[in-house]
PDB file of N, CA and C in Angstrom:
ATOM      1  N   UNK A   1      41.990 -96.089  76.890  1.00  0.00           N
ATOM      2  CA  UNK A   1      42.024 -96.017  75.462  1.00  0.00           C
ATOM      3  C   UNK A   1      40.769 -95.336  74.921  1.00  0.00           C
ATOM      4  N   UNK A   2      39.625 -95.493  75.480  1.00  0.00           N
ATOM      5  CA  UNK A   2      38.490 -94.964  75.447  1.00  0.00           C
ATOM      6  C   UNK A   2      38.632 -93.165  75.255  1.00  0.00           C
ATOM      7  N   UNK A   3      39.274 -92.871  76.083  1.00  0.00           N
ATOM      8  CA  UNK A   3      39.212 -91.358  76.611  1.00  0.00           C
ATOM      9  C   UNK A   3      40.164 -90.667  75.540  1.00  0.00           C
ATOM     10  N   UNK A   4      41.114 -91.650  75.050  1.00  0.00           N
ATOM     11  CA  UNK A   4      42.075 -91.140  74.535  1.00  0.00           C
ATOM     12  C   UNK A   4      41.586 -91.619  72.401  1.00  0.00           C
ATOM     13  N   UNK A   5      40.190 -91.864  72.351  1.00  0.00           N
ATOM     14  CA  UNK A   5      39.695 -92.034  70.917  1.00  0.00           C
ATOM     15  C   UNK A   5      40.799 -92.987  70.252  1.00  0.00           C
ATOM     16  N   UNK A   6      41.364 -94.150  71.060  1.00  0.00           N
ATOM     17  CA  UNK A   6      42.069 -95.353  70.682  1.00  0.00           C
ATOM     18  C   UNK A   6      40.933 -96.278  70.238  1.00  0.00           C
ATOM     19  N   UNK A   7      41.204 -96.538  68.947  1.00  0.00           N
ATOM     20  CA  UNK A   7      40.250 -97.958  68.373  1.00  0.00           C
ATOM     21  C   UNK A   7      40.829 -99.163  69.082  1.00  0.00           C
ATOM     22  N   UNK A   8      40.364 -99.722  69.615  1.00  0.00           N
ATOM     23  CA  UNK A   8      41.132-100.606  70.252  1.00  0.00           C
ATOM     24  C   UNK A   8      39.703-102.728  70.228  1.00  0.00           C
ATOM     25  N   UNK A   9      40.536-103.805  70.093  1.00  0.00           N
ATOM     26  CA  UNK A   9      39.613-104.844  70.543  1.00  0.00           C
ATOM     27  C   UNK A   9      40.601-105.588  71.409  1.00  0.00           C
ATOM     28  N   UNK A  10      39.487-106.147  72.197  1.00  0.00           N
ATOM     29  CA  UNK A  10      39.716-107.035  73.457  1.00  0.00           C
ATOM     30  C   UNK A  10      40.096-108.803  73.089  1.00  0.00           C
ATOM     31  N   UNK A  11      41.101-109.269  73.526  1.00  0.00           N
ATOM     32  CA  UNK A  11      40.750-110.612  73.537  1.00  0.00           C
ATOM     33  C   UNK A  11      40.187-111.025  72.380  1.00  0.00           C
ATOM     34  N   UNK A  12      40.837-110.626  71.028  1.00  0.00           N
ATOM     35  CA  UNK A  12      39.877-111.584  70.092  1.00  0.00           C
ATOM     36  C   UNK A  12      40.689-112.032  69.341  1.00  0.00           C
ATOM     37  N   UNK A  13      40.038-113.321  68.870  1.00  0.00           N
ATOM     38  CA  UNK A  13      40.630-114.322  68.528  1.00  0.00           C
ATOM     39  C   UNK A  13      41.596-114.191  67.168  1.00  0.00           C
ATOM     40  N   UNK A  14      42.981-114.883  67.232  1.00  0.00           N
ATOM     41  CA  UNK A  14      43.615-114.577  65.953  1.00  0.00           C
ATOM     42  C   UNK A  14      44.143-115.823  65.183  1.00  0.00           C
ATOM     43  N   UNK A  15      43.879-116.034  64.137  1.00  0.00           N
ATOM     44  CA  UNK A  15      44.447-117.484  63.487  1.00  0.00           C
ATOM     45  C   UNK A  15      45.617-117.414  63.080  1.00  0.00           C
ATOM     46  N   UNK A  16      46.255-118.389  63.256  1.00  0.00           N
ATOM     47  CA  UNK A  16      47.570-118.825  63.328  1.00  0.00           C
ATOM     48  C   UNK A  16      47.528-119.717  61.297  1.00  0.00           C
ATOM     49  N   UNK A  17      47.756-118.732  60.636  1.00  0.00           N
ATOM     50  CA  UNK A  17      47.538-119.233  59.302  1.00  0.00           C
ATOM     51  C   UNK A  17      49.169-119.888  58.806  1.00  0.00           C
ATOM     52  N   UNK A  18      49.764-120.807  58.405  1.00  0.00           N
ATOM     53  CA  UNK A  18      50.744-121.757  58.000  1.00  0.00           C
ATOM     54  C   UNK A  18      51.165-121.229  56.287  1.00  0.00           C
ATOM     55  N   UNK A  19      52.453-121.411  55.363  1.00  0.00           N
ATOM     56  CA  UNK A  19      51.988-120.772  54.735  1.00  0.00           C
ATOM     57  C   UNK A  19      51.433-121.264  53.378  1.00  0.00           C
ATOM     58  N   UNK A  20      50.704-121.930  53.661  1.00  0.00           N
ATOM     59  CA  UNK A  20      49.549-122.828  52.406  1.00  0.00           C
ATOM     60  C   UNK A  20      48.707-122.250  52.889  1.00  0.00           C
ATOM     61  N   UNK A  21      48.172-121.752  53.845  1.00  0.00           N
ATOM     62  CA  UNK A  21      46.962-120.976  54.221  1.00  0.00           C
ATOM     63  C   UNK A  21      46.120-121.948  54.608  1.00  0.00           C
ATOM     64  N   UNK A  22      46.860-123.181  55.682  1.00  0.00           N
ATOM     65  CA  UNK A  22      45.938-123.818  56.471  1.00  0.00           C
ATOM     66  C   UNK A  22      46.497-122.797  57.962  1.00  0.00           C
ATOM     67  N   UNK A  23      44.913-123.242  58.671  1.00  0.00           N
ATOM     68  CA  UNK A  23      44.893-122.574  60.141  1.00  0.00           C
ATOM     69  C   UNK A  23      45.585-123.998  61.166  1.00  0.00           C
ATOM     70  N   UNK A  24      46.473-123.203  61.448  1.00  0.00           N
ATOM     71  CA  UNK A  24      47.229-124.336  62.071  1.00  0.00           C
ATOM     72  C   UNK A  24      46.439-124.473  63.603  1.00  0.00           C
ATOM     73  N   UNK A  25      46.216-122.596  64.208  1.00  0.00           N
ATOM     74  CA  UNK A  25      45.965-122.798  65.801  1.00  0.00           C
ATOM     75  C   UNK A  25      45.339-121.196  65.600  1.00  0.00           C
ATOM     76  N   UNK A  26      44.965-121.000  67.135  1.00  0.00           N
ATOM     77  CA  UNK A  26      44.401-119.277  67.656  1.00  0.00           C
ATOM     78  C   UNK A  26      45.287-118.791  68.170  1.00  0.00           C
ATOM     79  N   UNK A  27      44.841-117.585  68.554  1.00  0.00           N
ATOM     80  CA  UNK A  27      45.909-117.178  69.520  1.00  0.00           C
ATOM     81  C   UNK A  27      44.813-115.810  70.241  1.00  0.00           C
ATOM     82  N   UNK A  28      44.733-115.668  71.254  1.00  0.00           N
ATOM     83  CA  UNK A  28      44.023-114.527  71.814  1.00  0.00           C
ATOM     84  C   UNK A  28      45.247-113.684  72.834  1.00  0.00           C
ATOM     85  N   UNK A  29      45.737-112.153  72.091  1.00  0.00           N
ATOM     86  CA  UNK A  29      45.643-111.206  72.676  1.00  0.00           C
ATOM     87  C   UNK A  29      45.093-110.489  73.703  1.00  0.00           C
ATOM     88  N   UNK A  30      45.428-109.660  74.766  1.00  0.00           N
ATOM     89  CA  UNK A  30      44.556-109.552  75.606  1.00  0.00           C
ATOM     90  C   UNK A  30      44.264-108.314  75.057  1.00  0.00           C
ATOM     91  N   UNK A  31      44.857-107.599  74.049  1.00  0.00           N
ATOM     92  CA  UNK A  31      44.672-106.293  73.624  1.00  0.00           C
ATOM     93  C   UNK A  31      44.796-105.657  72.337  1.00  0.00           C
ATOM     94  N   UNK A  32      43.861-105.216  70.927  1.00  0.00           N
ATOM     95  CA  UNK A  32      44.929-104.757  69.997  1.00  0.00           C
ATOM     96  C   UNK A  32      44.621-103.783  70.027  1.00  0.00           C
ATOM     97  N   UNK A  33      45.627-102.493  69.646  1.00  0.00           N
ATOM     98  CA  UNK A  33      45.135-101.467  69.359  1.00  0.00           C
ATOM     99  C   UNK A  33      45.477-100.434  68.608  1.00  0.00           C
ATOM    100  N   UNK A  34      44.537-100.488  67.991  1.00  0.00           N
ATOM    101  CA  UNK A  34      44.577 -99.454  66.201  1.00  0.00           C
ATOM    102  C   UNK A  34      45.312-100.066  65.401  1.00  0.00           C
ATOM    103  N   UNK A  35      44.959-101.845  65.346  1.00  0.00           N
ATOM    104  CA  UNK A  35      45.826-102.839  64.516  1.00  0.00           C
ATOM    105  C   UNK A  35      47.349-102.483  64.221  1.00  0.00           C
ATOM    106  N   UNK A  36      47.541-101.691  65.327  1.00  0.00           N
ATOM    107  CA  UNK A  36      49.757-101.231  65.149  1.00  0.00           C
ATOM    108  C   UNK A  36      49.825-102.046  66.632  1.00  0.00           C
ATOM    109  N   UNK A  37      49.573-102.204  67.428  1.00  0.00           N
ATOM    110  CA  UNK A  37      50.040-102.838  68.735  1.00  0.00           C
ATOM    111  C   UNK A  37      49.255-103.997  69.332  1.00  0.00           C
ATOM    112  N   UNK A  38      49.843-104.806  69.978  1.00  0.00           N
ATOM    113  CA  UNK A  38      49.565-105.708  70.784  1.00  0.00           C
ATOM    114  C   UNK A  38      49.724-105.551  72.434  1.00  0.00           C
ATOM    115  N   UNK A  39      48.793-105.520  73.030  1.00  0.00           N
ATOM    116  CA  UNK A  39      49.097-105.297  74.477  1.00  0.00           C
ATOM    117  C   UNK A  39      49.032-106.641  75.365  1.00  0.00           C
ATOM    118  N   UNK A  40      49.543-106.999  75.892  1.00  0.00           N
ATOM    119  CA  UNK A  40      49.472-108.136  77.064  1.00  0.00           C
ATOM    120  C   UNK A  40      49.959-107.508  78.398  1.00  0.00           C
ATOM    121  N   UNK A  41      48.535-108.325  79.209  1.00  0.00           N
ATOM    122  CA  UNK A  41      48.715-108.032  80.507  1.00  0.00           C
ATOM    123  C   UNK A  41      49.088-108.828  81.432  1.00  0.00           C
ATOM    124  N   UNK A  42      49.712-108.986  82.943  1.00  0.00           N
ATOM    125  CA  UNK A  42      50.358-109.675  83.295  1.00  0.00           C
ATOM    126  C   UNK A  42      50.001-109.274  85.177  1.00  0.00           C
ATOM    127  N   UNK A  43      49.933-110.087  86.085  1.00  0.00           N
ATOM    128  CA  UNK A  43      49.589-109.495  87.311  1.00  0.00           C
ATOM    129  C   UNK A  43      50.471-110.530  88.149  1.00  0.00           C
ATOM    130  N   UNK A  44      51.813-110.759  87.825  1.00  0.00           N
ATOM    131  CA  UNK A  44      53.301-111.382  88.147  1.00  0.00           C
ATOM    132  C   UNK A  44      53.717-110.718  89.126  1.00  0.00           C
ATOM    133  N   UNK A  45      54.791-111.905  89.912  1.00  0.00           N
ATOM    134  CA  UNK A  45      55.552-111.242  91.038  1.00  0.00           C
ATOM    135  C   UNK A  45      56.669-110.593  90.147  1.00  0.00           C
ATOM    136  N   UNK A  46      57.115-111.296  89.125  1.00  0.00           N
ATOM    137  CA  UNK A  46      58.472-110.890  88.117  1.00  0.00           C
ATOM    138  C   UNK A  46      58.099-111.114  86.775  1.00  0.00           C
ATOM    139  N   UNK A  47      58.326-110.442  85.504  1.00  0.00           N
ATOM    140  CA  UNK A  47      58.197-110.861  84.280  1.00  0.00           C
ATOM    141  C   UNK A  47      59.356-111.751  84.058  1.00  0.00           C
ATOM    142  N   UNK A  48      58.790-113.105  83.151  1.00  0.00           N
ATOM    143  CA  UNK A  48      59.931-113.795  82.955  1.00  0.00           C
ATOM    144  C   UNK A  48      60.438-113.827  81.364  1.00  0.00           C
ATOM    145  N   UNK A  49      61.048-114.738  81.143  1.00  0.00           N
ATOM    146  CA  UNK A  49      61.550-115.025  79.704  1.00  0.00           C
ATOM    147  C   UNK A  49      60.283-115.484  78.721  1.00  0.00           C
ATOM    148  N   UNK A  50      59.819-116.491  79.589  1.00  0.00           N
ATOM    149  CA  UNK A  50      58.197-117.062  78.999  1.00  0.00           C
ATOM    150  C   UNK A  50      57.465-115.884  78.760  1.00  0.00           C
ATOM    151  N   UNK A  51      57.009-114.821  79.281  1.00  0.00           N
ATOM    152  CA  UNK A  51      56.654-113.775  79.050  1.00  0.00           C
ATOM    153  C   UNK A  51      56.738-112.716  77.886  1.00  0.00           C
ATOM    154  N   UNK A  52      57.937-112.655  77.830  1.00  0.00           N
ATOM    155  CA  UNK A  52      58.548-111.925  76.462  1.00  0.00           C
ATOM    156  C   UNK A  52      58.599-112.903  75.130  1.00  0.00           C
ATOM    157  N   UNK A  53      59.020-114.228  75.405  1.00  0.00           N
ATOM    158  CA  UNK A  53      58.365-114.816  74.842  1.00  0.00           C
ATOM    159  C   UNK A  53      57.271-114.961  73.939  1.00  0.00           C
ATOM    160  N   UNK A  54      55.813-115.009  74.613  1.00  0.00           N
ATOM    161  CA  UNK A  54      54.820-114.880  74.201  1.00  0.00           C
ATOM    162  C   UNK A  54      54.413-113.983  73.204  1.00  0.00           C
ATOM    163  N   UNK A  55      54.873-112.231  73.720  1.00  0.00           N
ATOM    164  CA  UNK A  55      54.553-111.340  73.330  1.00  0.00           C
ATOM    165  C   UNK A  55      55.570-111.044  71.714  1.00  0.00           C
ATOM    166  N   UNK A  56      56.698-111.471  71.750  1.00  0.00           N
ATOM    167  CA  UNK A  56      57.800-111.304  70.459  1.00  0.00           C
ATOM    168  C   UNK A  56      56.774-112.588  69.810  1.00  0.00           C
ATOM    169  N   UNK A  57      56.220-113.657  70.385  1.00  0.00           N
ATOM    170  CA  UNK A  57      55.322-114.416  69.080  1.00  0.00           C
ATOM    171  C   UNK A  57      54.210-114.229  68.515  1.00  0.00           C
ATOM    172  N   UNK A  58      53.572-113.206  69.540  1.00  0.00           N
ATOM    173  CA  UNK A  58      52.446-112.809  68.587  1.00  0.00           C
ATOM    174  C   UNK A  58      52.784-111.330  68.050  1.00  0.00           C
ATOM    175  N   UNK A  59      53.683-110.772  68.255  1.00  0.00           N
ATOM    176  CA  UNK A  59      54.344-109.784  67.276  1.00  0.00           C
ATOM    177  C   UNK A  59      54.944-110.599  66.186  1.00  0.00           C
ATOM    178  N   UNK A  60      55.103-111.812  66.087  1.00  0.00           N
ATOM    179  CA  UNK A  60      55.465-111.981  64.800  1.00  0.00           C
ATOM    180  C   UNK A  60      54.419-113.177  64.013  1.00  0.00           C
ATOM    181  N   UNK A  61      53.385-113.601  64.454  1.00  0.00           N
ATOM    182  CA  UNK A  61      52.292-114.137  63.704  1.00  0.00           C
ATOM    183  C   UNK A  61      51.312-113.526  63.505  1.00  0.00           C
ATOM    184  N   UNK A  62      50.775-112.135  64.560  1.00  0.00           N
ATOM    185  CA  UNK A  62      49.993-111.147  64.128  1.00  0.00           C
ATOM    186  C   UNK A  62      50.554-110.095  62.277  1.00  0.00           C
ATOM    187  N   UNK A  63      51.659-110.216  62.667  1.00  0.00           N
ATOM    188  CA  UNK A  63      52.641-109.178  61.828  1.00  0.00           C
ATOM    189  C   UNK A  63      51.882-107.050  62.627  1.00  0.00           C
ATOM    190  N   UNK A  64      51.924-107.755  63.495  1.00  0.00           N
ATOM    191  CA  UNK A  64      52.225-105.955  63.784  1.00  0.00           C
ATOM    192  C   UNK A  64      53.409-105.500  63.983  1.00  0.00           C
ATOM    193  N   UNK A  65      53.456-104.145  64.157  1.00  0.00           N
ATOM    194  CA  UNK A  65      54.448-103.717  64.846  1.00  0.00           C
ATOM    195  C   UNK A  65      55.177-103.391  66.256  1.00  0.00           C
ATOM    196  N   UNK A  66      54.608-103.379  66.988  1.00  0.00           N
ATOM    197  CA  UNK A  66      54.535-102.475  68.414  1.00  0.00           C
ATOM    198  C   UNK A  66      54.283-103.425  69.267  1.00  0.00           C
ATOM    199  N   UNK A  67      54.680-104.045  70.431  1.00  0.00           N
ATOM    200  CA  UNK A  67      53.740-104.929  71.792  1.00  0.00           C
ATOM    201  C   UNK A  67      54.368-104.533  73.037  1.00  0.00           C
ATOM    202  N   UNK A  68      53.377-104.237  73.596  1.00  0.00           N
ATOM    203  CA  UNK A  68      53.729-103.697  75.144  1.00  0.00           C
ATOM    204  C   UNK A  68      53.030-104.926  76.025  1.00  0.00           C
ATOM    205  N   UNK A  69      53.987-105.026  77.179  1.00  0.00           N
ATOM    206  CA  UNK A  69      53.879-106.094  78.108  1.00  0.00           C
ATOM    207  C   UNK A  69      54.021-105.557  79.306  1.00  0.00           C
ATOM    208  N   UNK A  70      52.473-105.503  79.831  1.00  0.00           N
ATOM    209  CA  UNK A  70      52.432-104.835  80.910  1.00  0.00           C
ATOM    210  C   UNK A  70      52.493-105.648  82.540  1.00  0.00           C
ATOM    211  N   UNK A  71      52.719-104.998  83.446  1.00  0.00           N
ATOM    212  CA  UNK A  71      53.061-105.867  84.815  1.00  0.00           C
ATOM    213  C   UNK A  71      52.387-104.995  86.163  1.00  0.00           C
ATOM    214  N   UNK A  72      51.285-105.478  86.224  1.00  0.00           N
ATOM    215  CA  UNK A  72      50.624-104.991  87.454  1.00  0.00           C
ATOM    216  C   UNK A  72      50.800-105.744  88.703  1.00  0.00           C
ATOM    217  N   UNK A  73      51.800-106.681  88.533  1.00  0.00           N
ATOM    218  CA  UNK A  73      52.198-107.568  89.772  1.00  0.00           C
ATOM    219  C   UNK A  73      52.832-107.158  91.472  1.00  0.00           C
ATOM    220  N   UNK A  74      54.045-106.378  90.497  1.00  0.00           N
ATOM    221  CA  UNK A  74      55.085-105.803  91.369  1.00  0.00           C
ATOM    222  C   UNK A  74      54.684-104.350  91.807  1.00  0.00           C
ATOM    223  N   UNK A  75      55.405-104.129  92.717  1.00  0.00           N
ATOM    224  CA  UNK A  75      55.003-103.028  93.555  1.00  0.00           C
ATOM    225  C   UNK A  75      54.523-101.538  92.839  1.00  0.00           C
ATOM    226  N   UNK A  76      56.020-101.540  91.587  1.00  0.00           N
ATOM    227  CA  UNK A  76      55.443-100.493  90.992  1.00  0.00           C
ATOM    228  C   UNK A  76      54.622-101.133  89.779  1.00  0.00           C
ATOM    229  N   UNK A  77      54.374-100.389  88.918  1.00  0.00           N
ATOM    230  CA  UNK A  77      53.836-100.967  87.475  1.00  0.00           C
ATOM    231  C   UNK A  77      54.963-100.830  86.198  1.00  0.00           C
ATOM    232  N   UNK A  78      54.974-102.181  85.968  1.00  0.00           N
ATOM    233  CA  UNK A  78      55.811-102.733  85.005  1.00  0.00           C
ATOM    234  C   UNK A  78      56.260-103.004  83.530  1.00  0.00           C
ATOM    235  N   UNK A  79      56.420-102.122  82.572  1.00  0.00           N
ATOM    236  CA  UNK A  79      56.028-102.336  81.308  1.00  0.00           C
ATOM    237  C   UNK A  79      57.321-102.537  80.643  1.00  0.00           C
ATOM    238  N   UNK A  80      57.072-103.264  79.221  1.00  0.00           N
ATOM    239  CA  UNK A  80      58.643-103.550  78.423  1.00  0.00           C
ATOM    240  C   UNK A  80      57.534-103.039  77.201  1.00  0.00           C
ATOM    241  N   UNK A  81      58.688-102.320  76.162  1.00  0.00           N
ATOM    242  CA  UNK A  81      58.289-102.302  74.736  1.00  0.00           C
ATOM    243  C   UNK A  81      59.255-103.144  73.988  1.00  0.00           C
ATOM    244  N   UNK A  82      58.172-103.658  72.816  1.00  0.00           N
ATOM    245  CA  UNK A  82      58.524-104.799  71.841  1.00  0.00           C
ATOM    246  C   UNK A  82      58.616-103.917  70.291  1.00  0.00           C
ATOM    247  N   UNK A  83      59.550-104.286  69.539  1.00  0.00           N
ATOM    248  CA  UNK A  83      59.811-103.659  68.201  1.00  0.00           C
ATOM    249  C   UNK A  83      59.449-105.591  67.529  1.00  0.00           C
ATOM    250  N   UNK A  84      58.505-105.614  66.174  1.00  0.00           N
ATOM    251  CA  UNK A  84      58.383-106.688  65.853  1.00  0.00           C
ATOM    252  C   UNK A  84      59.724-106.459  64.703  1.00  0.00           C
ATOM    253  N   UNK A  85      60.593-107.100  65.081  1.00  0.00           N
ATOM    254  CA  UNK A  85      61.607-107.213  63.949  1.00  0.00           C
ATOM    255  C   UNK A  85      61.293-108.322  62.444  1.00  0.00           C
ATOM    256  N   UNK A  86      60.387-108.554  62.320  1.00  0.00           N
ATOM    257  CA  UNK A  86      59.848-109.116  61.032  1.00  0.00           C
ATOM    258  C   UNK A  86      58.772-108.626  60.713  1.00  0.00           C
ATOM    259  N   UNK A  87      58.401-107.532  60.881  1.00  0.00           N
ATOM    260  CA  UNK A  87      57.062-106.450  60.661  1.00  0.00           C
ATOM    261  C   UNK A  87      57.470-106.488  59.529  1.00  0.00           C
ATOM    262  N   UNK A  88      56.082-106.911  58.379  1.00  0.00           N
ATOM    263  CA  UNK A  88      56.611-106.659  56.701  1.00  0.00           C
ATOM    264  C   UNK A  88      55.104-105.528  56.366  1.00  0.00           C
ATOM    265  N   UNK A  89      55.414-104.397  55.996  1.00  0.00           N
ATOM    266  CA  UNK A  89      54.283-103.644  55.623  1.00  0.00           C
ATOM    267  C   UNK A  89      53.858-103.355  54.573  1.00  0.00           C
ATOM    268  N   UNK A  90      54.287-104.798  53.865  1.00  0.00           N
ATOM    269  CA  UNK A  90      53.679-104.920  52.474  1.00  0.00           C
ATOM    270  C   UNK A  90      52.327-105.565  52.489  1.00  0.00           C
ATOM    271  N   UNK A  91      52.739-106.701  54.280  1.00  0.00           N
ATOM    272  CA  UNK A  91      51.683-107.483  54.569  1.00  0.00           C
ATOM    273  C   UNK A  91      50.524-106.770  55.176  1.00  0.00           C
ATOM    274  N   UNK A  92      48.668-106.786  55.261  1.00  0.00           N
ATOM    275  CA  UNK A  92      48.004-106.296  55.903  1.00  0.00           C
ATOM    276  C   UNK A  92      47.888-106.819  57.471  1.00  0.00           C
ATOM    277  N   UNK A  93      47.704-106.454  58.624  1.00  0.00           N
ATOM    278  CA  UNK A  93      48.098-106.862  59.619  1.00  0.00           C
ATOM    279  C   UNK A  93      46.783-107.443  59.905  1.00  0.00           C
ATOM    280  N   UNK A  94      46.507-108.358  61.055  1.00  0.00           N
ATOM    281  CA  UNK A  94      45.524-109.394  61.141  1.00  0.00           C
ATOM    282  C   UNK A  94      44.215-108.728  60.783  1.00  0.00           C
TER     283      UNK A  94
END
């Protein structure tokens, strides 16, 4: 992401805001980048349901758009793309 002039942060922390605007919980990403995507990484024999999982929930409490779920487990390298189907871009994203 570096090479490629991607703004990108690591692992940082995201609040899980309720909607009275108490912080219910966190949530740490392993990846955002250019506040449109979420990346999660994964070093699995198989991606599972729990997996996709994860990633469709913080596509929809971040409110981005985009999450890629990557898989360095299996022999080859493994990726799924995520469309956040409740992306509202009225909202500012985290």
């Amino acid at each position: 992401m570096r090479w490629a002039n991607l703004p990108f942060i690591s692992e940082r922390e995201v609040k899980i805001i309720y909607k009275d605007g108490d912080v219910l919980d966190f949530f740490r990403p392993d990846v955002i980048v250019d506040q449109k995507v979420v990346v999660e990484y994964k070093a699995v024999d198989q991606l599972t349901e729990s997996h996709v999982s994860q990633i469709l929930t913080y596509l929809k409490i971040s409110n981005l758009q985009i999450g890629l779920l990557i898989n360095f487990g299996e022999r080859k390298l493994q990726f799924k793309r995520f469309i956040n189907k409740y992306f509202d871009r009225a909202s500012l994203p985290i």
